[in-house]
Protein backbone atom coordinates (compact mmCIF):
# COMPACT_ATOMS: atom_id res chain seq x y z
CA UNK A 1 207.15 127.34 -69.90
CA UNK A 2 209.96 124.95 -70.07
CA UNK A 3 212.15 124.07 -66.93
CA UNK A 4 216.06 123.85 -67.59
CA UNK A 5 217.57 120.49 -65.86
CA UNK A 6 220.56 120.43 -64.37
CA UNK A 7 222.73 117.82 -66.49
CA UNK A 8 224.68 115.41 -64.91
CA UNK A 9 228.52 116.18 -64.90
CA UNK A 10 230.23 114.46 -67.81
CA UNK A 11 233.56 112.32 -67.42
CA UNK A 12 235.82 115.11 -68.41
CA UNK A 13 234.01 117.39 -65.13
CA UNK A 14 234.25 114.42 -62.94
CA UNK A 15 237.80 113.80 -63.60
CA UNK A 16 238.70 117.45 -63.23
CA UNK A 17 236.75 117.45 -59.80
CA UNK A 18 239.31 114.37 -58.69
CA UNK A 19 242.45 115.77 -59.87
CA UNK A 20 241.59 119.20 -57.98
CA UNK A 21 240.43 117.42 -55.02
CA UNK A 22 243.89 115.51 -54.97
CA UNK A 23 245.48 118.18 -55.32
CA UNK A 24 244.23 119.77 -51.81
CA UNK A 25 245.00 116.28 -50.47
CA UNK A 26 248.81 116.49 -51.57
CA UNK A 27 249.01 120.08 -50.28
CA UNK A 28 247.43 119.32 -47.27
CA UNK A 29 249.55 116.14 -46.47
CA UNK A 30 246.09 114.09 -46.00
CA UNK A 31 242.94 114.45 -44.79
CA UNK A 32 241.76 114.94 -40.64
CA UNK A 33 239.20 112.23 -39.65
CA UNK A 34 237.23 111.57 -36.21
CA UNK A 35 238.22 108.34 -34.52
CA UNK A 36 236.51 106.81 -32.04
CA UNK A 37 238.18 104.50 -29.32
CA UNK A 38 237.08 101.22 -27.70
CA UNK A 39 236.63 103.40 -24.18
CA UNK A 40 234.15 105.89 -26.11
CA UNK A 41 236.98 108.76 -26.42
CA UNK A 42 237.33 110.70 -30.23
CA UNK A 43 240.08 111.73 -31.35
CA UNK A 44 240.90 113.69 -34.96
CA UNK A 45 243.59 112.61 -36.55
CA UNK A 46 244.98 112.91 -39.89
CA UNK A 47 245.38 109.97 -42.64
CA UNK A 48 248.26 111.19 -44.57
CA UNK A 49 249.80 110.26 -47.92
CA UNK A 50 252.42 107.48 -47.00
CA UNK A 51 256.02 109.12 -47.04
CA UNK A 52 258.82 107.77 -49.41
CA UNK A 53 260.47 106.69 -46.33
CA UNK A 54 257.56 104.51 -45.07
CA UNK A 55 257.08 102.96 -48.77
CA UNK A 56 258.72 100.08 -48.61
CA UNK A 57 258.08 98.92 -45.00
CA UNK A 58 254.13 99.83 -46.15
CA UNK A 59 254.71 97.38 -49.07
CA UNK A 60 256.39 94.95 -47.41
CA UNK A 61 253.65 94.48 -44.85
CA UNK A 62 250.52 95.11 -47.07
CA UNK A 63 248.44 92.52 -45.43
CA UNK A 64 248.80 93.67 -42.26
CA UNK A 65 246.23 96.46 -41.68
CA UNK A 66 247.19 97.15 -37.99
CA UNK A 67 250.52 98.65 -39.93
CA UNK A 68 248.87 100.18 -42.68
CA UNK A 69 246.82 102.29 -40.32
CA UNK A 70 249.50 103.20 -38.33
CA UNK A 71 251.71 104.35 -41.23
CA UNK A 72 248.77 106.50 -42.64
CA UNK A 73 247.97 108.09 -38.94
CA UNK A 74 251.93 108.26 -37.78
CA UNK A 75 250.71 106.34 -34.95
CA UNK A 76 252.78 103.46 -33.03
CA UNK A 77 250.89 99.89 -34.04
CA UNK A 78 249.77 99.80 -30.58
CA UNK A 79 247.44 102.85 -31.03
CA UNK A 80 245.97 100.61 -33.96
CA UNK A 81 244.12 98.51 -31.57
CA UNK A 82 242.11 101.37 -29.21
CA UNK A 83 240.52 102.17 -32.08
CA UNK A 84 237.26 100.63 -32.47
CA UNK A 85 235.80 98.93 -35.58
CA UNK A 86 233.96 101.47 -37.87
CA UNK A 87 237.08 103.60 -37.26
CA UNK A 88 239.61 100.80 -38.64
CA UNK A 89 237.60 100.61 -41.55
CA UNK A 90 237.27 104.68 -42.26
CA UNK A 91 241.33 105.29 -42.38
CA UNK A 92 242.19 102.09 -44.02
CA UNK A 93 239.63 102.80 -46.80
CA UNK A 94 240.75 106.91 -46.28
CA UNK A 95 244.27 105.47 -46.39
CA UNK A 96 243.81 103.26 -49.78
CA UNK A 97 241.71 106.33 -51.34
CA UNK A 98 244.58 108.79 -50.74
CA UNK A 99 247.62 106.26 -51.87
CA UNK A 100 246.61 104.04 -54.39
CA UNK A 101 247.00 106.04 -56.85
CA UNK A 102 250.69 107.01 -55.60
CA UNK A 103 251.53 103.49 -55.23
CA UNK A 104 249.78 102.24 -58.14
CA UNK A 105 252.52 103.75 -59.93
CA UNK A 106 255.32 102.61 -57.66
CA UNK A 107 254.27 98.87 -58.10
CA UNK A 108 254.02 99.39 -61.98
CA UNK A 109 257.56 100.85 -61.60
CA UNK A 110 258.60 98.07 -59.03
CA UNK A 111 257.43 95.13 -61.46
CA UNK A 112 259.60 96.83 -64.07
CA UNK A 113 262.33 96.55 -62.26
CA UNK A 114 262.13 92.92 -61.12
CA UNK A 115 261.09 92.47 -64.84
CA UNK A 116 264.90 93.95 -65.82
CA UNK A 117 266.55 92.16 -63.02
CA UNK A 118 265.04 88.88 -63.78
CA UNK A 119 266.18 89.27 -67.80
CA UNK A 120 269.56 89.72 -66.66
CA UNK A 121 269.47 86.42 -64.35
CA UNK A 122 267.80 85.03 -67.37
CA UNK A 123 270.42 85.60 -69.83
CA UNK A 124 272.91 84.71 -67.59
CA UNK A 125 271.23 81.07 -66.74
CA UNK A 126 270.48 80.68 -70.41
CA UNK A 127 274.74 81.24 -71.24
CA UNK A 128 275.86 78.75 -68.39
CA UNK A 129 273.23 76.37 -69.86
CA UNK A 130 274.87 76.70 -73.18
CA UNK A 131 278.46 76.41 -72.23
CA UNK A 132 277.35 73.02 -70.28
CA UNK A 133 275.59 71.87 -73.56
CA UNK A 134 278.51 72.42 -75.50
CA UNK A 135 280.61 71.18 -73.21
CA UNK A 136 278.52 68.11 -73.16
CA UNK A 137 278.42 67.97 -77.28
CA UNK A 138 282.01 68.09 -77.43
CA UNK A 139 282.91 65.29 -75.17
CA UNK A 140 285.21 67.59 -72.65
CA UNK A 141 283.10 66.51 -69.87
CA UNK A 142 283.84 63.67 -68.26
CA UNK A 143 281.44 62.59 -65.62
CA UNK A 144 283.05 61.84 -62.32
CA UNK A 145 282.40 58.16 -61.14
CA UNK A 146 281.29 57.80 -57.43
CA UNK A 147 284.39 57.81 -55.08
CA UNK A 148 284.35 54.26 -53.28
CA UNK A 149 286.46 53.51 -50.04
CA UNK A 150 286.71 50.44 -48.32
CA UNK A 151 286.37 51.32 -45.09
CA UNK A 152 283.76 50.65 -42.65
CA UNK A 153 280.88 52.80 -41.31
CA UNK A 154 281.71 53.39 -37.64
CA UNK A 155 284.61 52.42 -37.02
C-alpha cells in the first residue's frame, strides 16, 4: 500500500498565496497587531499601508524608525516611545512587509526622475562648457587683470 505525500507548493502556488494575501492587506488598509507598552498595558493597533500623503515625509525620514512606526500606526512620534522593544521591532518589520513592495516601485520611479532631471542639468552644463571653449578658441575672451588701487588698508 503506497502513501500519497503531500508535495511542497511550487513557486507559481507560493506566489499566488502572496499576491492574494496582499490583496486582503490593501483591502483591509493593513493589518491589526498587539502592542505591548513599557507600563505592561496592550493595545491593538493597526500597521497600515503608508498613505500617498505620508510618502514623502516617510522617505524623507527613512532612518528614523520612531517616524516610520508612527506613520504605519497613525500614531503621534511620542506614542513611539511607550512601546516596548519586541513591539518596535513587530510593526517596523509589519510596516516594511506591507510597503516595500509599494515603495519599491516609488523609489524605482523616483530615481527615474532624478535620472531625467539630472540629463537636463547635464546638457545644459555640457552647452555653457562649450560656448566658454569656443569662446576661449576664438580669442573673444579676454581675461580681466586684477584691479589694483593704491590706497591703504585701514585708513
Amino acid at each position: 500500500m503506497q502513501t500519497e505525500q503531500a508535495s511542497p507548493p511550487n513557486e507559481a502556488e507560493n506566489k499566488q498565496q502572496k499576491s492574494e494575501a496582499a490583496e486582503i492587506v490593501t483591502i483591509a488598509g493593513g493589518v491589526e497587531i498587539e502592542v505591548r507598552h513599557i507600563d505592561g498595558s496592550k493595545e491593538t493597533v493597526k500597521v497600515r499601508q503608508i498613505p500617498a500623503t505620508k510618502i514623502s515625509e516617510f522617505a524623507s525620514k527613512l532612518g528614523d524608525e520612531s517616524v516610520s512606526i508612527s506613520i504605519y500606526c497613525d500614531k503621534p512620534v511620542e506614542w513611539v516611545d511607550t512601546l516596548d522593544v519586541a513591539s518596535l521591532n513587530a510593526i517596523a518589520d509589519k510596516g516594511m512587509e506591507i510597503n516595500l513592495p509599494f515603495l519599491n516601485a516609488w523609489f524605482r520611479r523616483r530615481a527615474k526622475w532624478t535620472e531625467v532631471t539630472q540629463q537636463g542639468a547635464i546638457a545644459e552644463l555640457q552647452g555653457k562648457v562649450e560656448t566658454l571653449l569656443q569662446a576661449l578658441q576664438s580669442g573673444n575672451y579676454a581675461r580681466q587683470s586684477p584691479t589694483t588701487t593704491n590706497s591703504h588698508r585701514g585708513r
